[in-house]
C-alpha atoms as a PDB file:
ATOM      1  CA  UNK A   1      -9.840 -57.916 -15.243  1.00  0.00           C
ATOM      2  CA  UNK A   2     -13.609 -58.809 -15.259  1.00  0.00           C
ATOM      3  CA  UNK A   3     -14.064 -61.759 -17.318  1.00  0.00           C
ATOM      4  CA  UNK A   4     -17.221 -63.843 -16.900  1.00  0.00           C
ATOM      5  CA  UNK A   5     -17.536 -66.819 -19.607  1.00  0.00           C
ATOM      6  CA  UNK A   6     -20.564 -67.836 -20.800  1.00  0.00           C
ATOM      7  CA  UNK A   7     -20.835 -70.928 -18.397  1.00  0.00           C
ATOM      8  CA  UNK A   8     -24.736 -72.433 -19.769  1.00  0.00           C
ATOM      9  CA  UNK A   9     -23.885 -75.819 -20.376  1.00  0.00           C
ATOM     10  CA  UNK A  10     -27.293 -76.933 -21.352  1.00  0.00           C
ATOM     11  CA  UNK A  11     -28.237 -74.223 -23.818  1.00  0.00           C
ATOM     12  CA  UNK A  12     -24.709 -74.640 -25.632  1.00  0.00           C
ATOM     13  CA  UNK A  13     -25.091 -78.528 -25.903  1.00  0.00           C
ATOM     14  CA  UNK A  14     -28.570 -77.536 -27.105  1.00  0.00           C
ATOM     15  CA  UNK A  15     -27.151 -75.562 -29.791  1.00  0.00           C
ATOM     16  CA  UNK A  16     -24.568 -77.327 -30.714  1.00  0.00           C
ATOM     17  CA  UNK A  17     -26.592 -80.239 -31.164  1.00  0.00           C
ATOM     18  CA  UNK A  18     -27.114 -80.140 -34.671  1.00  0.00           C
ATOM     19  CA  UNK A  19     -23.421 -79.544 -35.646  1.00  0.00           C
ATOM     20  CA  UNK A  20     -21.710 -81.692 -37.632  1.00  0.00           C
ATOM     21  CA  UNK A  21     -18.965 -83.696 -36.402  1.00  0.00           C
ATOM     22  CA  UNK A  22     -14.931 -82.731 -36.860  1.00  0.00           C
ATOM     23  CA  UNK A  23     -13.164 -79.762 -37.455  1.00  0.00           C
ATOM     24  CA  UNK A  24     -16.656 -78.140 -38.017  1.00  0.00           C
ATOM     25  CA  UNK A  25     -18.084 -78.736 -34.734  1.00  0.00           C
ATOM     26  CA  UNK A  26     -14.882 -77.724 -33.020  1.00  0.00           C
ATOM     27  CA  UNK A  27     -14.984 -74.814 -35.150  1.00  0.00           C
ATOM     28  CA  UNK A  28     -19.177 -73.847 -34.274  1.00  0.00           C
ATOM     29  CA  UNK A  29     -18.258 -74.551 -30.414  1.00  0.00           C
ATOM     30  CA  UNK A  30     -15.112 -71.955 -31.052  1.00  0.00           C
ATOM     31  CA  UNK A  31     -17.813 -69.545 -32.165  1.00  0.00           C
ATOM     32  CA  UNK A  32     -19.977 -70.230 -29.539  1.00  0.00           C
ATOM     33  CA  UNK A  33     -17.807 -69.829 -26.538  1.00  0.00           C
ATOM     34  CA  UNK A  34     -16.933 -66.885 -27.886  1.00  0.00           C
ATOM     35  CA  UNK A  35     -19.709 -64.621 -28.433  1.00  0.00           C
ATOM     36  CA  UNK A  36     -22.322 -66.522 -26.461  1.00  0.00           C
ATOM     37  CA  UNK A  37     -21.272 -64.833 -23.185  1.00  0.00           C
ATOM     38  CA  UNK A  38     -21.631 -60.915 -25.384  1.00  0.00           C
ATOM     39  CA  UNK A  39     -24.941 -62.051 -26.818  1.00  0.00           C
ATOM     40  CA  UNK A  40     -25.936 -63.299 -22.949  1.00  0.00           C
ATOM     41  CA  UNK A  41     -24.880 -59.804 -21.707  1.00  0.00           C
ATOM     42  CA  UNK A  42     -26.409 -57.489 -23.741  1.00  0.00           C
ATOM     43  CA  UNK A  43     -29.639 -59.408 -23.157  1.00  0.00           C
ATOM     44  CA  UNK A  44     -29.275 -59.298 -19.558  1.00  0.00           C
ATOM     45  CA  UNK A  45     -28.433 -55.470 -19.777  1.00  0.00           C
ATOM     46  CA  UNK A  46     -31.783 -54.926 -21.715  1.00  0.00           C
ATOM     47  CA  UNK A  47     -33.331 -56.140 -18.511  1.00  0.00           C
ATOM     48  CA  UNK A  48     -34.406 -59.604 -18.962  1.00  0.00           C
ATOM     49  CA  UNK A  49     -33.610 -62.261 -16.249  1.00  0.00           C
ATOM     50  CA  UNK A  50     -31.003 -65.054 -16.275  1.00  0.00           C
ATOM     51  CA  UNK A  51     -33.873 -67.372 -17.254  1.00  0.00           C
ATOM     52  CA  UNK A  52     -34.467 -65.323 -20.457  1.00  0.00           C
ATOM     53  CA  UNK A  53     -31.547 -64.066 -21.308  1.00  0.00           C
ATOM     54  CA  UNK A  54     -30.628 -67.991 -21.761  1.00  0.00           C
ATOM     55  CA  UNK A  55     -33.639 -68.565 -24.186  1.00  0.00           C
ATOM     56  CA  UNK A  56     -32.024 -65.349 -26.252  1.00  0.00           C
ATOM     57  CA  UNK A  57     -28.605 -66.870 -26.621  1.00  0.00           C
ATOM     58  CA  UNK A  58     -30.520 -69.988 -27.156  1.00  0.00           C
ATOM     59  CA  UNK A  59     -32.624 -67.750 -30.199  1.00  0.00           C
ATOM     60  CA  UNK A  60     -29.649 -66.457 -31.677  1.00  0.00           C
ATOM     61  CA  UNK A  61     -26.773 -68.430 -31.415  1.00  0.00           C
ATOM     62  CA  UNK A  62     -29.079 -71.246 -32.596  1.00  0.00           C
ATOM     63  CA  UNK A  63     -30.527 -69.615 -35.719  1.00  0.00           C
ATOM     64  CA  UNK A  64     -26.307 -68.306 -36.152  1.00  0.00           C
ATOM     65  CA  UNK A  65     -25.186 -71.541 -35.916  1.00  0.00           C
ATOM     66  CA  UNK A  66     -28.137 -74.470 -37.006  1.00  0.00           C
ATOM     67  CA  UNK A  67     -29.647 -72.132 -39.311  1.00  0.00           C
ATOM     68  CA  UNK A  68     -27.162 -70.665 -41.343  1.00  0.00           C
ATOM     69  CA  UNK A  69     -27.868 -67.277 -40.380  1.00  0.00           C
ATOM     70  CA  UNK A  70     -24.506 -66.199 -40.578  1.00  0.00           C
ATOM     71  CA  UNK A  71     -24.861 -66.192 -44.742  1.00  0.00           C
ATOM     72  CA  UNK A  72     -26.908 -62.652 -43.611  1.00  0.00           C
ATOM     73  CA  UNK A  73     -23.724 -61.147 -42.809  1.00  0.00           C
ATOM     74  CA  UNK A  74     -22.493 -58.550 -45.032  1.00  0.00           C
ATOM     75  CA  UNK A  75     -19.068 -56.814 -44.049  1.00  0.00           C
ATOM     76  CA  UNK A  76     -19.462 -53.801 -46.802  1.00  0.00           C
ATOM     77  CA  UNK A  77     -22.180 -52.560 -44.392  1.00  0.00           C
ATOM     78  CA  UNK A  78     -20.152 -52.719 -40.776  1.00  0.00           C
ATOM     79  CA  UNK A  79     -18.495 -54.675 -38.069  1.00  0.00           C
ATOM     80  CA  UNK A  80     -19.665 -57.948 -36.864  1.00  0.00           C
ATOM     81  CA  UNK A  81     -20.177 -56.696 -33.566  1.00  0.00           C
ATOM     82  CA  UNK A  82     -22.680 -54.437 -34.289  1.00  0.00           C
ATOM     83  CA  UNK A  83     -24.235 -56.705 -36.908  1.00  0.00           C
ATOM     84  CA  UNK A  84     -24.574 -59.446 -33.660  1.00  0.00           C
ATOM     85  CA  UNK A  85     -25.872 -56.486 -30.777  1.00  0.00           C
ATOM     86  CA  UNK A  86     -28.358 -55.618 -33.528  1.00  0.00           C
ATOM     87  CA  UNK A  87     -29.901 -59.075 -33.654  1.00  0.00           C
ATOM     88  CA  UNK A  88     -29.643 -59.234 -29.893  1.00  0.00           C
ATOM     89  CA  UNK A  89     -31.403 -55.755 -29.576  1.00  0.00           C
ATOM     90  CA  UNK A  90     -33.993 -57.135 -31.682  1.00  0.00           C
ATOM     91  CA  UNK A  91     -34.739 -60.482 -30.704  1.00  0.00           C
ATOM     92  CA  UNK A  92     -35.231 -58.666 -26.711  1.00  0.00           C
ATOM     93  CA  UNK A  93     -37.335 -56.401 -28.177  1.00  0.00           C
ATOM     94  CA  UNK A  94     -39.455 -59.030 -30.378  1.00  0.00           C
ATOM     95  CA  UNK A  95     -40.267 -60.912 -27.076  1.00  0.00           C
ATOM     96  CA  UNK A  96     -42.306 -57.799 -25.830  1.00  0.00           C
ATOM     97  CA  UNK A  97     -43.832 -57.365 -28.944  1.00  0.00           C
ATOM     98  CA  UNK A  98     -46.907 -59.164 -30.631  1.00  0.00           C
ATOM     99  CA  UNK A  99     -48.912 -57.980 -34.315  1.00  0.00           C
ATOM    100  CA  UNK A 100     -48.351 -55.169 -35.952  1.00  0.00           C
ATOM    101  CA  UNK A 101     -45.710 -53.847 -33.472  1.00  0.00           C
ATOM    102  CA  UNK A 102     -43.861 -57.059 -33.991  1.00  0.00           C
ATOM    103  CA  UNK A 103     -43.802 -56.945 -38.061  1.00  0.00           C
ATOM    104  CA  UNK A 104     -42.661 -53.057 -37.567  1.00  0.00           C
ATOM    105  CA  UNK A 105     -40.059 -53.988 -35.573  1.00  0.00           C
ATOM    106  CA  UNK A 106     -38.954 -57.429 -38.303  1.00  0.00           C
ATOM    107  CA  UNK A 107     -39.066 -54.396 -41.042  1.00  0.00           C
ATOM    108  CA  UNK A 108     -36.486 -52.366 -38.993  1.00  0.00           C
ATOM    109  CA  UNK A 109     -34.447 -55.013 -38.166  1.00  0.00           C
ATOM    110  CA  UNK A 110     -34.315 -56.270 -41.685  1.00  0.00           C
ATOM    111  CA  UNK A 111     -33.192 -52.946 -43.227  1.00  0.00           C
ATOM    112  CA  UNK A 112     -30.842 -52.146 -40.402  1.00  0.00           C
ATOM    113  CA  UNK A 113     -32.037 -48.543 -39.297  1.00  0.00           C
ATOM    114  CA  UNK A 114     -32.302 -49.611 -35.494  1.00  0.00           C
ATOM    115  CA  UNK A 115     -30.651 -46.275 -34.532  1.00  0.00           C
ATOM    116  CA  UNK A 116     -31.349 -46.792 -31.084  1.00  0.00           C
ATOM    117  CA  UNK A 117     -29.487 -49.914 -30.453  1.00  0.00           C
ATOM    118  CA  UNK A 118     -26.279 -48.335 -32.511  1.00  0.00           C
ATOM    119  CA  UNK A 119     -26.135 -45.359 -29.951  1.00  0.00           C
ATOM    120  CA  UNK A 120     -26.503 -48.064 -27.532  1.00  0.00           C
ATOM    121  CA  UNK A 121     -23.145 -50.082 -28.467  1.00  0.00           C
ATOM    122  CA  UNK A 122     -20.917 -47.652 -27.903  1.00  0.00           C
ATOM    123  CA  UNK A 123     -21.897 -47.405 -24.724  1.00  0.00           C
ATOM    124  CA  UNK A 124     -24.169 -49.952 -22.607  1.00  0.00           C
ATOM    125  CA  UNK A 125     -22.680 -52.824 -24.112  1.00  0.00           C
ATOM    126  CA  UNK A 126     -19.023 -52.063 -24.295  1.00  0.00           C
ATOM    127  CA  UNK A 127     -18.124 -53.821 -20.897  1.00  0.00           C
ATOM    128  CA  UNK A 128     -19.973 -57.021 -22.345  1.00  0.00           C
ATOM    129  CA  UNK A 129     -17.717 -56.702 -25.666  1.00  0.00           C
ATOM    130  CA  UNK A 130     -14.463 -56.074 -23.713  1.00  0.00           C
ATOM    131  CA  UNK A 131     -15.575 -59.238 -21.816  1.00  0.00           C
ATOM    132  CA  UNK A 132     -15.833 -61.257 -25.388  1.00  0.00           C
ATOM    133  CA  UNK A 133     -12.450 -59.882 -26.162  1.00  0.00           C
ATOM    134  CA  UNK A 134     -10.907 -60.752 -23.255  1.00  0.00           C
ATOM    135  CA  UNK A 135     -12.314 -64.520 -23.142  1.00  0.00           C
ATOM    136  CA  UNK A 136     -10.563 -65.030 -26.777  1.00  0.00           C
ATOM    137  CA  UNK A 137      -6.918 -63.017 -25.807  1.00  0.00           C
ATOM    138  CA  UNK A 138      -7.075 -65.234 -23.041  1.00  0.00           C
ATOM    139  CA  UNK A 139      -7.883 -68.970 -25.010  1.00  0.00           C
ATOM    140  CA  UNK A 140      -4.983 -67.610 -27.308  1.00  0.00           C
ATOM    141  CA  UNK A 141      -2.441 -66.932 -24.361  1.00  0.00           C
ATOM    142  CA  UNK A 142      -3.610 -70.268 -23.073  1.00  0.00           C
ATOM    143  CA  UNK A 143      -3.077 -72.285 -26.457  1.00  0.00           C
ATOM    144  CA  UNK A 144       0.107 -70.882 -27.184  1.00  0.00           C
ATOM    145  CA  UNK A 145       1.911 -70.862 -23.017  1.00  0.00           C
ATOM    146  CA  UNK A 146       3.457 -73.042 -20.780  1.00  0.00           C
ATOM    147  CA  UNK A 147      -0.034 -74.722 -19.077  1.00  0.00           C
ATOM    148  CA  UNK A 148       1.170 -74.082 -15.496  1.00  0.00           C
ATOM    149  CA  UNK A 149       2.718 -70.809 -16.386  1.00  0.00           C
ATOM    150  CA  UNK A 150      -0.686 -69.966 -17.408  1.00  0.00           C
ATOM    151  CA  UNK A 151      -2.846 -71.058 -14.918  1.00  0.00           C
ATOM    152  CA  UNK A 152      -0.441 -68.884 -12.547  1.00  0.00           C
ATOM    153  CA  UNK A 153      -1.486 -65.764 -14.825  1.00  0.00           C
ATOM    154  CA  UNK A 154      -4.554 -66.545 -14.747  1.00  0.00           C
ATOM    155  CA  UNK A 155      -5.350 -67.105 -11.108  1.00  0.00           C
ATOM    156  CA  UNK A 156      -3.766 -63.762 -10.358  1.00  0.00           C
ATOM    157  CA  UNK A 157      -4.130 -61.866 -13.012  1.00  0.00           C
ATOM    158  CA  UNK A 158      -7.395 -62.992 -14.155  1.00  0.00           C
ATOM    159  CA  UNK A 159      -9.407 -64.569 -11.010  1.00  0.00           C
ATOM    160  CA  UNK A 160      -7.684 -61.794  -8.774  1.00  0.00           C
ATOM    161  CA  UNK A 161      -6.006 -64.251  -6.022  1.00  0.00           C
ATOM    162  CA  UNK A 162      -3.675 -62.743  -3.809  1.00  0.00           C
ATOM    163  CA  UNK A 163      -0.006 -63.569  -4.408  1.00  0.00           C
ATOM    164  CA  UNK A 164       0.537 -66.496  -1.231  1.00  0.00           C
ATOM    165  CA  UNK A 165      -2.746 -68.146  -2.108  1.00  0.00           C
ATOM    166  CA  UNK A 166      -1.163 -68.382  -5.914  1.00  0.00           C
ATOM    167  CA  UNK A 167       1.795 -69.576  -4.474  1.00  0.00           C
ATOM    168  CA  UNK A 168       0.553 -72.090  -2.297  1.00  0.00           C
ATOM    169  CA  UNK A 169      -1.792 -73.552  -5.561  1.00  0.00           C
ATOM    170  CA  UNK A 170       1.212 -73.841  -7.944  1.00  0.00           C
ATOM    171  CA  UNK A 171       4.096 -74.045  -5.876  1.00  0.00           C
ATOM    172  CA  UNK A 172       5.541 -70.731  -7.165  1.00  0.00           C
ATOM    173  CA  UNK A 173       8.020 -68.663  -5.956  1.00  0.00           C
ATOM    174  CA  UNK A 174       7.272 -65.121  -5.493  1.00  0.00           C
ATOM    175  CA  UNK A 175      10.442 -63.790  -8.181  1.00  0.00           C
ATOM    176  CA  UNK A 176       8.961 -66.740 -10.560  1.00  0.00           C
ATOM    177  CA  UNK A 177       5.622 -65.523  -9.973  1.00  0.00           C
ATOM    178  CA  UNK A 178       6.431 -61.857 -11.028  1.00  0.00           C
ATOM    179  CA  UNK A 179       8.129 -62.895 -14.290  1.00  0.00           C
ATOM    180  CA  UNK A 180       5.234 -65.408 -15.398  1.00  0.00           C
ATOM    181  CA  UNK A 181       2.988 -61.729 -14.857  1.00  0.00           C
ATOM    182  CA  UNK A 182       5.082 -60.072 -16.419  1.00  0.00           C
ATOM    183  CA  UNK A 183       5.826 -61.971 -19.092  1.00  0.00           C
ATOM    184  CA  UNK A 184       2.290 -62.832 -19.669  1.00  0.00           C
ATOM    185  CA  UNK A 185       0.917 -59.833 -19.465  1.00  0.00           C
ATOM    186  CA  UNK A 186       2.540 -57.877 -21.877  1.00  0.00           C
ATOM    187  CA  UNK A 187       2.163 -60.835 -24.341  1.00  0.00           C
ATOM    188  CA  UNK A 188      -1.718 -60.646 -23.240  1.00  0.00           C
ATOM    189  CA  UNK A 189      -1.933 -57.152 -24.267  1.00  0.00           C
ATOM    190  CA  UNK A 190      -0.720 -57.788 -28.052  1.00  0.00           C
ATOM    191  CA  UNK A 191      -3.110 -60.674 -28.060  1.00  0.00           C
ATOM    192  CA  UNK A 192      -6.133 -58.126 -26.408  1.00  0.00           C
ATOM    193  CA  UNK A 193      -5.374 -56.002 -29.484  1.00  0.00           C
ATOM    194  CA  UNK A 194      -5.346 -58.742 -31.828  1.00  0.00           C
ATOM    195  CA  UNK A 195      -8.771 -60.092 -30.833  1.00  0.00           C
ATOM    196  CA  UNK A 196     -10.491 -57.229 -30.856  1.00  0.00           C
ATOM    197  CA  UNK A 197      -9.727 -56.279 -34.767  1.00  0.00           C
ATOM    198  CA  UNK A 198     -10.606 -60.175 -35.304  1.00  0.00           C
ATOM    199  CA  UNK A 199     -13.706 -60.242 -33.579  1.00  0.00           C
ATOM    200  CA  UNK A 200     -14.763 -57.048 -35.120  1.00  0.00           C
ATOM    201  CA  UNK A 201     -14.470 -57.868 -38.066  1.00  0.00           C
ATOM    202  CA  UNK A 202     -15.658 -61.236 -37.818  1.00  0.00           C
ATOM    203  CA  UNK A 203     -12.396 -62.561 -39.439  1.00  0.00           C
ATOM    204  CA  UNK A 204     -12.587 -66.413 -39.824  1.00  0.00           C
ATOM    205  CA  UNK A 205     -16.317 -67.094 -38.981  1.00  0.00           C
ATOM    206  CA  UNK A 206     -17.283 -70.379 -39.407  1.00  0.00           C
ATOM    207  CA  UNK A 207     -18.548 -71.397 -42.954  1.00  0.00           C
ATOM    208  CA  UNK A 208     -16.142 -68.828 -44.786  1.00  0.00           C
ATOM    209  CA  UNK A 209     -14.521 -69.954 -47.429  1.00  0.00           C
END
């Protein structure tokens, strides 16, 4: 498994600092941890430096979540992933960009034809999504498991430790070990599928109903 979490402390407290306290902050932070690391990604993949890509998830997750720019979000015309990649794509872009490029590129952006960037979903950026995926299976399996059991799966499974370090860290045996995986596992893979159709589609975005 190759799961890297978004780990910026200073741009998400940035952010987040205009969020409202309660449930609605908890729910905005929820958001953030979860597609700040695939926003983060793509921009990185588009060739900009750590140091940039920052400022984008800085760009977008801010206007997303202090400006209310998830209201732009319309499901009739496609999946919240692309919807996201598209802004990403854009906002990269825009940073190269100055006068009349710039305001072609706003026009494109605003009536979604970015062809270019679609193509490049399906392929460029799928590890990054997979990675976005993964991070929320993962906080689900954690909410809902036994907290050593799953801090056993997830040094072996998910940090890749070899089975005596593991052992040695949690004070497993090796049988116990192999049924935590196990069980785990398979219950990660329902979640993996889960999380994908509920990222996709955006279900439960913050400020819904």
């Amino acid at each position: 498994m190759n799961y890297k979490p978004y780990r910026n402390e200073s741009t998400r407290s940035s952010v987040l600092a205009g969020v409202a306290e309660g449930r609605e902050a908890e729910a905005w932070a929820r958001f953030f941890d979860t597609y700040a690391g695939y926003v983060f990604g793509i921009a990185r993949r588009r060739g900009l430096a750590e140091a940039d890509a920052d400022e984008i998830v800085q760009q977008v997750m801010g206007e997303l979540v202090n400006g209310n720019g998830l209201a732009r979000y319309d499901r009739s015309r496609g999946g919240f992933r692309q919807w996201l990649a598209r802004r990403v794509v854009w906002r990269v872009a825009n940073q190269r960009r100055d006068g009349e490029a710039r305001r072609a590129a706003e026009a494109e952006y605003a009536e979604g034809t970015a062809e270019a960037a679609e193509a490049e979903l399906e392929g460029v950026f799928e590890e990054e999504w997979r990675a976005a995926v993964l991070g929320e299976a993962l906080r689900r399996l954690g909410e809902e498991s036994n907290p050593m059991h799953y801090a056993v799966f997830y040094a072996s499974a998910v940090e890749g430790l070899d089975t005596e370090t593991v052992r040695k860290m949690h004070g497993v045996g090796a049988a116990n070990l192999y049924q935590i995986r196990r069980r785990l596992g398979a219950r990660l893979r329902t979640l993996l599928e889960e999380s994908r159709r509920d990222l996709e589609s955006g279900k439960g975005l913050p400020g819904e109903g």
